[in-house]
C-alpha atoms as a PDB file:
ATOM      1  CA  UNK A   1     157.541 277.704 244.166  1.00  0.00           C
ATOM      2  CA  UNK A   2     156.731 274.826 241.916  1.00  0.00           C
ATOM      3  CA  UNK A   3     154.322 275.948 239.707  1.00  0.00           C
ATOM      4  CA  UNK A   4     153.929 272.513 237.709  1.00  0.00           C
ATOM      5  CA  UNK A   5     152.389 271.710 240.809  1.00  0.00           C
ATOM      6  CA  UNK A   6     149.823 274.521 241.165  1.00  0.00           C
ATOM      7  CA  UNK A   7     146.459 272.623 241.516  1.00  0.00           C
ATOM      8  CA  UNK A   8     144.575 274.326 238.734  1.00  0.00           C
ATOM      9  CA  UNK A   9     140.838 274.700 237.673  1.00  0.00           C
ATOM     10  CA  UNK A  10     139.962 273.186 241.249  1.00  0.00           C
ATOM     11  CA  UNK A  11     139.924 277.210 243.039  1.00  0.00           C
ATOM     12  CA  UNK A  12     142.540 276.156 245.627  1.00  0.00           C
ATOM     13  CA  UNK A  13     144.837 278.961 247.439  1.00  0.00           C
ATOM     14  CA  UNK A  14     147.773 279.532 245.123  1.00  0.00           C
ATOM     15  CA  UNK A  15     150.732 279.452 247.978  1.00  0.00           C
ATOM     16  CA  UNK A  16     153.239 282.027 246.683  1.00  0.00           C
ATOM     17  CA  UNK A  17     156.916 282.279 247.818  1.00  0.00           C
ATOM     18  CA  UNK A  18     159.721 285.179 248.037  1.00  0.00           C
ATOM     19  CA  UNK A  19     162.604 284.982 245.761  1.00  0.00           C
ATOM     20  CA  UNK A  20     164.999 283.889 248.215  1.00  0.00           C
ATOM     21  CA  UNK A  21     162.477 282.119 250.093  1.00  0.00           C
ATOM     22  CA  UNK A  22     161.794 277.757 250.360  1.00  0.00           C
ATOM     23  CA  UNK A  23     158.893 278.337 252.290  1.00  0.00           C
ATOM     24  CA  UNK A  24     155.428 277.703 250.944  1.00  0.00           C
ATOM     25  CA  UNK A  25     153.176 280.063 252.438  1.00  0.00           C
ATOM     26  CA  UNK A  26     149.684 281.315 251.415  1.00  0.00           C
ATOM     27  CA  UNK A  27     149.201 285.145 250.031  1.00  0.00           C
ATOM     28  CA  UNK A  28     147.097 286.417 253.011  1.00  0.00           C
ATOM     29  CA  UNK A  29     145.136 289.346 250.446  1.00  0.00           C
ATOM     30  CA  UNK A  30     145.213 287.021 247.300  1.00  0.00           C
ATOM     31  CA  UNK A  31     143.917 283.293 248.562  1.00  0.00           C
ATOM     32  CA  UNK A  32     140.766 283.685 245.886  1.00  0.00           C
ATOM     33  CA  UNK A  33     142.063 282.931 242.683  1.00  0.00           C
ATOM     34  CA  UNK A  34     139.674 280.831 240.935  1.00  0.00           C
ATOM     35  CA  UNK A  35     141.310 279.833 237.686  1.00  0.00           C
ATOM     36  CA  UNK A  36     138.844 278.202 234.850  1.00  0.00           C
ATOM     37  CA  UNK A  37     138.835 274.152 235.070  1.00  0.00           C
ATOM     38  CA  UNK A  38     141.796 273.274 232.135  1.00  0.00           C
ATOM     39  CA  UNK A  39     140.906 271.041 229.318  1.00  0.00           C
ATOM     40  CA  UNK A  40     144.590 270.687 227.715  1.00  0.00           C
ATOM     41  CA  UNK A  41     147.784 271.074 229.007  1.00  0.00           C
ATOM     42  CA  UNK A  42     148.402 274.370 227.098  1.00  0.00           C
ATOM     43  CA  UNK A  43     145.574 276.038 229.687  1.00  0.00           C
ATOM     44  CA  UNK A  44     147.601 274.606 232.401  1.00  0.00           C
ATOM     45  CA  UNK A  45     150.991 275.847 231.345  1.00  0.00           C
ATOM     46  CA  UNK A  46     148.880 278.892 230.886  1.00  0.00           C
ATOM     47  CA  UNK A  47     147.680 278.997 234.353  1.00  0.00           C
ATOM     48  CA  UNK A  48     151.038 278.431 235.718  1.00  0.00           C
ATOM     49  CA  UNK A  49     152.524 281.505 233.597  1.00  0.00           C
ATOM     50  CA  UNK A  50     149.927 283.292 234.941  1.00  0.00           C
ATOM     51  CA  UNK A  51     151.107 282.365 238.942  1.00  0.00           C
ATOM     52  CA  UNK A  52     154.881 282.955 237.859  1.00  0.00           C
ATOM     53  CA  UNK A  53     154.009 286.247 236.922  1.00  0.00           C
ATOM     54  CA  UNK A  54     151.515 287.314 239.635  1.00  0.00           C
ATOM     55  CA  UNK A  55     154.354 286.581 241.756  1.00  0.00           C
ATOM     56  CA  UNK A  56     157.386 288.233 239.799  1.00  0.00           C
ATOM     57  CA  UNK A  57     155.186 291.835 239.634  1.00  0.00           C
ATOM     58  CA  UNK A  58     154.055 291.959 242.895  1.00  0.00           C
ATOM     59  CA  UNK A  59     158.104 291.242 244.244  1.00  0.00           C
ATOM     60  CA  UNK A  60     159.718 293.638 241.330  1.00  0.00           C
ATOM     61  CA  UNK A  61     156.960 295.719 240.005  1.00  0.00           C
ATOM     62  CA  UNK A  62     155.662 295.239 236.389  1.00  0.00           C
ATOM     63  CA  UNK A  63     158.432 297.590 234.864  1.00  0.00           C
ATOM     64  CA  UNK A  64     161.077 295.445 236.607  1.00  0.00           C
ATOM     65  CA  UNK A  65     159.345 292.206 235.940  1.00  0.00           C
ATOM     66  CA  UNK A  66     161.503 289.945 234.416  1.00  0.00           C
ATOM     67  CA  UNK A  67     160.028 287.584 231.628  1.00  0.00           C
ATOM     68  CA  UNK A  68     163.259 285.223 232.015  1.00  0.00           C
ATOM     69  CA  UNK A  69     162.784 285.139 235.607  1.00  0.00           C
ATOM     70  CA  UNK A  70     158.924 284.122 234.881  1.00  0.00           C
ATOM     71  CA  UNK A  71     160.498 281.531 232.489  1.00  0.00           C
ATOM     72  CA  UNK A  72     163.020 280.052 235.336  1.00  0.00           C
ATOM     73  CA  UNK A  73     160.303 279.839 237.076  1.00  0.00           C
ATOM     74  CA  UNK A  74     157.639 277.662 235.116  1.00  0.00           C
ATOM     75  CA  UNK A  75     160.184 275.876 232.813  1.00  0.00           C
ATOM     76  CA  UNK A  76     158.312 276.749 229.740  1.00  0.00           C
ATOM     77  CA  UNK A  77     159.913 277.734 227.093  1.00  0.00           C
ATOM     78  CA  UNK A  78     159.981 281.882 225.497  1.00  0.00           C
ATOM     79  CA  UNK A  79     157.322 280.741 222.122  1.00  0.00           C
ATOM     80  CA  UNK A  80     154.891 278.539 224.939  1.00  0.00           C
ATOM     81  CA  UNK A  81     155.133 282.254 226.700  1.00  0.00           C
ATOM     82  CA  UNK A  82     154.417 284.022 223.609  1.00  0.00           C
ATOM     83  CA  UNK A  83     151.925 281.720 222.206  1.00  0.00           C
ATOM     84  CA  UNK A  84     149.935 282.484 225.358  1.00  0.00           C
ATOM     85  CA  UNK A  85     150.577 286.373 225.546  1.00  0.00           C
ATOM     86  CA  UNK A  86     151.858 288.108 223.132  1.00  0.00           C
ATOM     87  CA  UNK A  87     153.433 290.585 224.827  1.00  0.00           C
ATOM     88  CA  UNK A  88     154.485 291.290 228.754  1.00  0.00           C
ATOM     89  CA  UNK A  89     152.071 293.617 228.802  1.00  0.00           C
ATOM     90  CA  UNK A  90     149.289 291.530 227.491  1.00  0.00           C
ATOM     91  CA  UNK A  91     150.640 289.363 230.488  1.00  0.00           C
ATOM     92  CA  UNK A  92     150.273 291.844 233.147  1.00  0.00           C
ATOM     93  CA  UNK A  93     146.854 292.367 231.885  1.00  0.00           C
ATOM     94  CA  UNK A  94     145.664 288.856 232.010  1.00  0.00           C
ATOM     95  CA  UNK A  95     147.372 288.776 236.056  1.00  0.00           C
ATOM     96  CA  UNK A  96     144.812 291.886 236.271  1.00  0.00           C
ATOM     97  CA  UNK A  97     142.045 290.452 234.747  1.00  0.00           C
ATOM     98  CA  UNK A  98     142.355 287.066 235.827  1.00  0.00           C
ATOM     99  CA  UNK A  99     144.106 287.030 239.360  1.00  0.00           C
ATOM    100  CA  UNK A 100     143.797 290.074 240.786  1.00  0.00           C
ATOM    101  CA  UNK A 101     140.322 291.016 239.912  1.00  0.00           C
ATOM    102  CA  UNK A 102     139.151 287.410 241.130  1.00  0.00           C
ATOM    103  CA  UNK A 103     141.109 287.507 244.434  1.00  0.00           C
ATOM    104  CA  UNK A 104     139.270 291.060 245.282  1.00  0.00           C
ATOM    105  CA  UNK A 105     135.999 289.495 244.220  1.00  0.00           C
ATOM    106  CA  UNK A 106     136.530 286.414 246.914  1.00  0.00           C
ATOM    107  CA  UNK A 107     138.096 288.198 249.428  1.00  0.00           C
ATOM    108  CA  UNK A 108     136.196 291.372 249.419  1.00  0.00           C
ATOM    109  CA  UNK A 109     133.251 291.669 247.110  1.00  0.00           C
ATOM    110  CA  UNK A 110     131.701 287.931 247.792  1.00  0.00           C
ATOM    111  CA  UNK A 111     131.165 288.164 251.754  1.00  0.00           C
ATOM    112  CA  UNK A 112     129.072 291.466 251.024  1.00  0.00           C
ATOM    113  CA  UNK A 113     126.536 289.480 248.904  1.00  0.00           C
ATOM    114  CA  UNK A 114     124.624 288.519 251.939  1.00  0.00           C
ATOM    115  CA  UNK A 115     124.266 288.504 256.018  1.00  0.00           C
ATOM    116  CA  UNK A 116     125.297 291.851 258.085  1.00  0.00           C
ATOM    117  CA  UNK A 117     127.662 294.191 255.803  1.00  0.00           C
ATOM    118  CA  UNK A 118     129.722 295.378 258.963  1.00  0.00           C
ATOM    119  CA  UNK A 119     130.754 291.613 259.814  1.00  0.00           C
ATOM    120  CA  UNK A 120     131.464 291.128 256.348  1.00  0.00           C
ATOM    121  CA  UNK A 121     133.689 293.887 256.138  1.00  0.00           C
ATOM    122  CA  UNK A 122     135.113 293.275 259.202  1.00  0.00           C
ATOM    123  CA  UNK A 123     135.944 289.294 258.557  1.00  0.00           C
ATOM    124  CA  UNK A 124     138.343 290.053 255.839  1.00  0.00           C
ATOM    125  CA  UNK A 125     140.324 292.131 257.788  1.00  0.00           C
ATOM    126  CA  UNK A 126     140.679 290.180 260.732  1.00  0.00           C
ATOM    127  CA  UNK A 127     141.999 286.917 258.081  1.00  0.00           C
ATOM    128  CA  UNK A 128     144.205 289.604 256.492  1.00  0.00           C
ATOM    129  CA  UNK A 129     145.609 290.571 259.765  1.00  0.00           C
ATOM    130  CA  UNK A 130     145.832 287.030 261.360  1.00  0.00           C
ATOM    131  CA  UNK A 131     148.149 285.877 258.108  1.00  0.00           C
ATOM    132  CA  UNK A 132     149.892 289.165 257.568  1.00  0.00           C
ATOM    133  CA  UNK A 133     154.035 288.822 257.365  1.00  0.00           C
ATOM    134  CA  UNK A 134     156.900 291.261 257.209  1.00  0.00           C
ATOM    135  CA  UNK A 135     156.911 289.883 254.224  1.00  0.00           C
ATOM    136  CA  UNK A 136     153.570 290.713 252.677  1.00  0.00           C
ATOM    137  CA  UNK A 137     153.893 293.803 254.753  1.00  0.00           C
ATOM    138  CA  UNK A 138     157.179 294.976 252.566  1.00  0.00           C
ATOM    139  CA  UNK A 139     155.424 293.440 249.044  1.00  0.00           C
ATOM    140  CA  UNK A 140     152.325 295.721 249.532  1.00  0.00           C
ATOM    141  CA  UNK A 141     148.661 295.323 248.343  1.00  0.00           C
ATOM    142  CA  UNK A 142     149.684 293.590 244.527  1.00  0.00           C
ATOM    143  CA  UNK A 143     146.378 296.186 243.073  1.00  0.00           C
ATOM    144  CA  UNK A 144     147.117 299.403 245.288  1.00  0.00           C
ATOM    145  CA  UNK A 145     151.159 298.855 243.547  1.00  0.00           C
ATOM    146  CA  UNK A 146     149.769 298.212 240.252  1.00  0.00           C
ATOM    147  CA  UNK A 147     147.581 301.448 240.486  1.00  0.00           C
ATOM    148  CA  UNK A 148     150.626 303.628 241.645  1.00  0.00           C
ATOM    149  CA  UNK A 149     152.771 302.228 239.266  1.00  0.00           C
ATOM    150  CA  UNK A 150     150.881 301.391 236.297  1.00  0.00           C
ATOM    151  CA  UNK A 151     147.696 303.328 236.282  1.00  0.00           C
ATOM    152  CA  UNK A 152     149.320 306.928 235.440  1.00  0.00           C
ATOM    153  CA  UNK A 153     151.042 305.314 232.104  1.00  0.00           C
ATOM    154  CA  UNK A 154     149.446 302.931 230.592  1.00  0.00           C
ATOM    155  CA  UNK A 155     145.579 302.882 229.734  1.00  0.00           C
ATOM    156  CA  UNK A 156     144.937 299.385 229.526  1.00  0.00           C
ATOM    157  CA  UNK A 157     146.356 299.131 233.062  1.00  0.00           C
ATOM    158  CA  UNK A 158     143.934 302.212 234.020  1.00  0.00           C
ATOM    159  CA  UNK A 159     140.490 300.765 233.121  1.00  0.00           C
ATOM    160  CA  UNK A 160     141.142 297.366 234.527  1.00  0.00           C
ATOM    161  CA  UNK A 161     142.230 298.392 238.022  1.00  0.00           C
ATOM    162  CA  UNK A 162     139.474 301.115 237.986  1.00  0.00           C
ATOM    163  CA  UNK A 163     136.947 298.461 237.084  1.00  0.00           C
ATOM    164  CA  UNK A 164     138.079 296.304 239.599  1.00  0.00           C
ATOM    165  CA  UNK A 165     137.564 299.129 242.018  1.00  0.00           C
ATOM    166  CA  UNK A 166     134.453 300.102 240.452  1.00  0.00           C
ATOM    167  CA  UNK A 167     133.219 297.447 241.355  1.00  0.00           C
ATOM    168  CA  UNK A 168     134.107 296.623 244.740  1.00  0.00           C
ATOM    169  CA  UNK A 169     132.640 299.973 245.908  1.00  0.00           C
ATOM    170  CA  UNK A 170     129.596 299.709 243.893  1.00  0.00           C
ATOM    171  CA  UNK A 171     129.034 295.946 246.293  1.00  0.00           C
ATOM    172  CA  UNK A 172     130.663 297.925 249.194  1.00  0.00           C
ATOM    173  CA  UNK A 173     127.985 300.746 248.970  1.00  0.00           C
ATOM    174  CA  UNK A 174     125.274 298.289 248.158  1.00  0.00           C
ATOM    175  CA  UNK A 175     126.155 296.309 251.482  1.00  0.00           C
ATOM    176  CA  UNK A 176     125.984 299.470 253.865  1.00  0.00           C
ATOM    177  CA  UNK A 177     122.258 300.858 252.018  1.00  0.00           C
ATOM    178  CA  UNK A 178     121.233 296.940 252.915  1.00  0.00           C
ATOM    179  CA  UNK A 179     122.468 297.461 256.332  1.00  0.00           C
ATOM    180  CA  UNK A 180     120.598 300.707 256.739  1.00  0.00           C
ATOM    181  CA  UNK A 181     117.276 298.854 255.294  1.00  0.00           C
ATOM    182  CA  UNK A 182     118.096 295.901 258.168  1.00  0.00           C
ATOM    183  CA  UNK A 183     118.892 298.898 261.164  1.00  0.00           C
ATOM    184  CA  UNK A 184     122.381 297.189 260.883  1.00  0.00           C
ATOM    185  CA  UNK A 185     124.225 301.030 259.661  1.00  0.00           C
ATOM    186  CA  UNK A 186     123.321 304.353 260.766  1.00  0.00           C
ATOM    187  CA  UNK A 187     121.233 305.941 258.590  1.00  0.00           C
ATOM    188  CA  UNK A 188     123.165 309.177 258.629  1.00  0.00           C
ATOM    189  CA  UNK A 189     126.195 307.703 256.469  1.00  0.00           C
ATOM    190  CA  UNK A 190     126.196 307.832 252.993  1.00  0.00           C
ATOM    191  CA  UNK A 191     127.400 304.591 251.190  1.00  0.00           C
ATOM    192  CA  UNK A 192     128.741 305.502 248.843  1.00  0.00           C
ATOM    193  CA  UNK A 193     131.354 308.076 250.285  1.00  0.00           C
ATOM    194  CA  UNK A 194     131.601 305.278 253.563  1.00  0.00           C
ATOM    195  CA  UNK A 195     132.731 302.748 250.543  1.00  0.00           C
ATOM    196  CA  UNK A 196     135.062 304.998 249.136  1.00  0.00           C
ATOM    197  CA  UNK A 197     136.860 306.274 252.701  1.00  0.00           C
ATOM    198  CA  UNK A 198     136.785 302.287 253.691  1.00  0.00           C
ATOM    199  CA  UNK A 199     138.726 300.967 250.572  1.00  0.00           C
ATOM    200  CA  UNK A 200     141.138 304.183 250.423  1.00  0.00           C
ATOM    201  CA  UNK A 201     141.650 303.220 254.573  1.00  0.00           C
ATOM    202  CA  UNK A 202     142.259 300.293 253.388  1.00  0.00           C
ATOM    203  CA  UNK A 203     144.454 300.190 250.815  1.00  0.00           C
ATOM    204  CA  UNK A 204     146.475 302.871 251.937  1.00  0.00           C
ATOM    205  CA  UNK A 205     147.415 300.835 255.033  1.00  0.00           C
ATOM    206  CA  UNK A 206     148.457 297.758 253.255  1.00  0.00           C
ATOM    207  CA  UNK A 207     150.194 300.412 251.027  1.00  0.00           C
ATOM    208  CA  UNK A 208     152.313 302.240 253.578  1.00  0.00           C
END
């Protein structure tokens, strides 16, 4: 992927490509990322660490991440890296913080906000399914490997993918008690365990 080429600050799809792949193609869980508009070119080289990684952890893992692959990958140089992040793992948290947690929010969490919560937690699925590869198939849900990997080791890791999850039950649960307001949901569910089977069905399918 060329990542100098990334359209940045305008909340385009970020297309991602495998390794050993020449193919643009778009992420089908991750087509949300809504990066802030840049003002220099140091935000953009930023920004396009920021792809290079999301891309290198989700492929390797963050343990096997490579931060000279990330570097083939942008062009920028090791102190540009480190001037941004100080560390790889302050990079994997900014991919959590900044990618991640905003692809969940626009694929998942935003639909909820309003209309019937069944077709809104239907719709995602159906675009997930539509765009869904071998390869995206053998890559896994990038937050559900980041949880399994990271979550049991490192703290920092923990609180930001639990937030992130947090929250998308809190809007999932929200959804179904509007639904049962509107006669749209049975009224003997609860939400809150409904939200918390629905993103464990979830994830544990993209997971498997």
């Amino acid at each position: 992927m060329n990542y100098n080429s990334i359209p940045i600050g305008m909340g385009n799809f970020v297309n991602t490509t495998s390794a050993n792949s020449k193919t643009k193609r778009k992420h089908p869980f991750w087509h949300f990322w809504e990066c802030t508009r840049c003002s220099s070119p140091s935000e953009e080289t930023r920004q396009q660490l920021l792809a290079a990684a999301f891309d290198e952890i989700h492929q390797c893992g963050f343990q096997a991440a490579s931060i000279n692959h990330i570097l083939k990958r942008t062009g920028v140089t090791k102190g540009a890296l480190y001037h941004h992040f100080p560390s790889k793992t302050s990079l994997g948290y900014a991919v959590v913080d900044e990618m991640i947690h905003a692809e969940v929010r626009g694929l998942w969490i935003a639909p909820l906000q309003t209309g019937n919560p069944i077709d809104a937690i239907i719709q995602p699925l159906k675009i997930s399914g539509e765009q869904l590869t071998l390869e995206d198939i053998k890559l896994g849900c990038p937050l559900n490997n980041l949880a399994q990997e990271m979550a049991p080791i490192d703290e920092g890791f923990r609180q930001r993918i639990e937030a992130i999850y947090q929250e998308w039950r809190t809007a999932l649960a929200t959804a179904l008690r509007r639904g049962q307001d509107n006669g749209e949901v049975r009224q003997n569910i609860e939400p809150e365990n409904l939200a918390v089977m629905l993103i464990a069905t979830m994830e544990g399918c993209i997971g498997m």
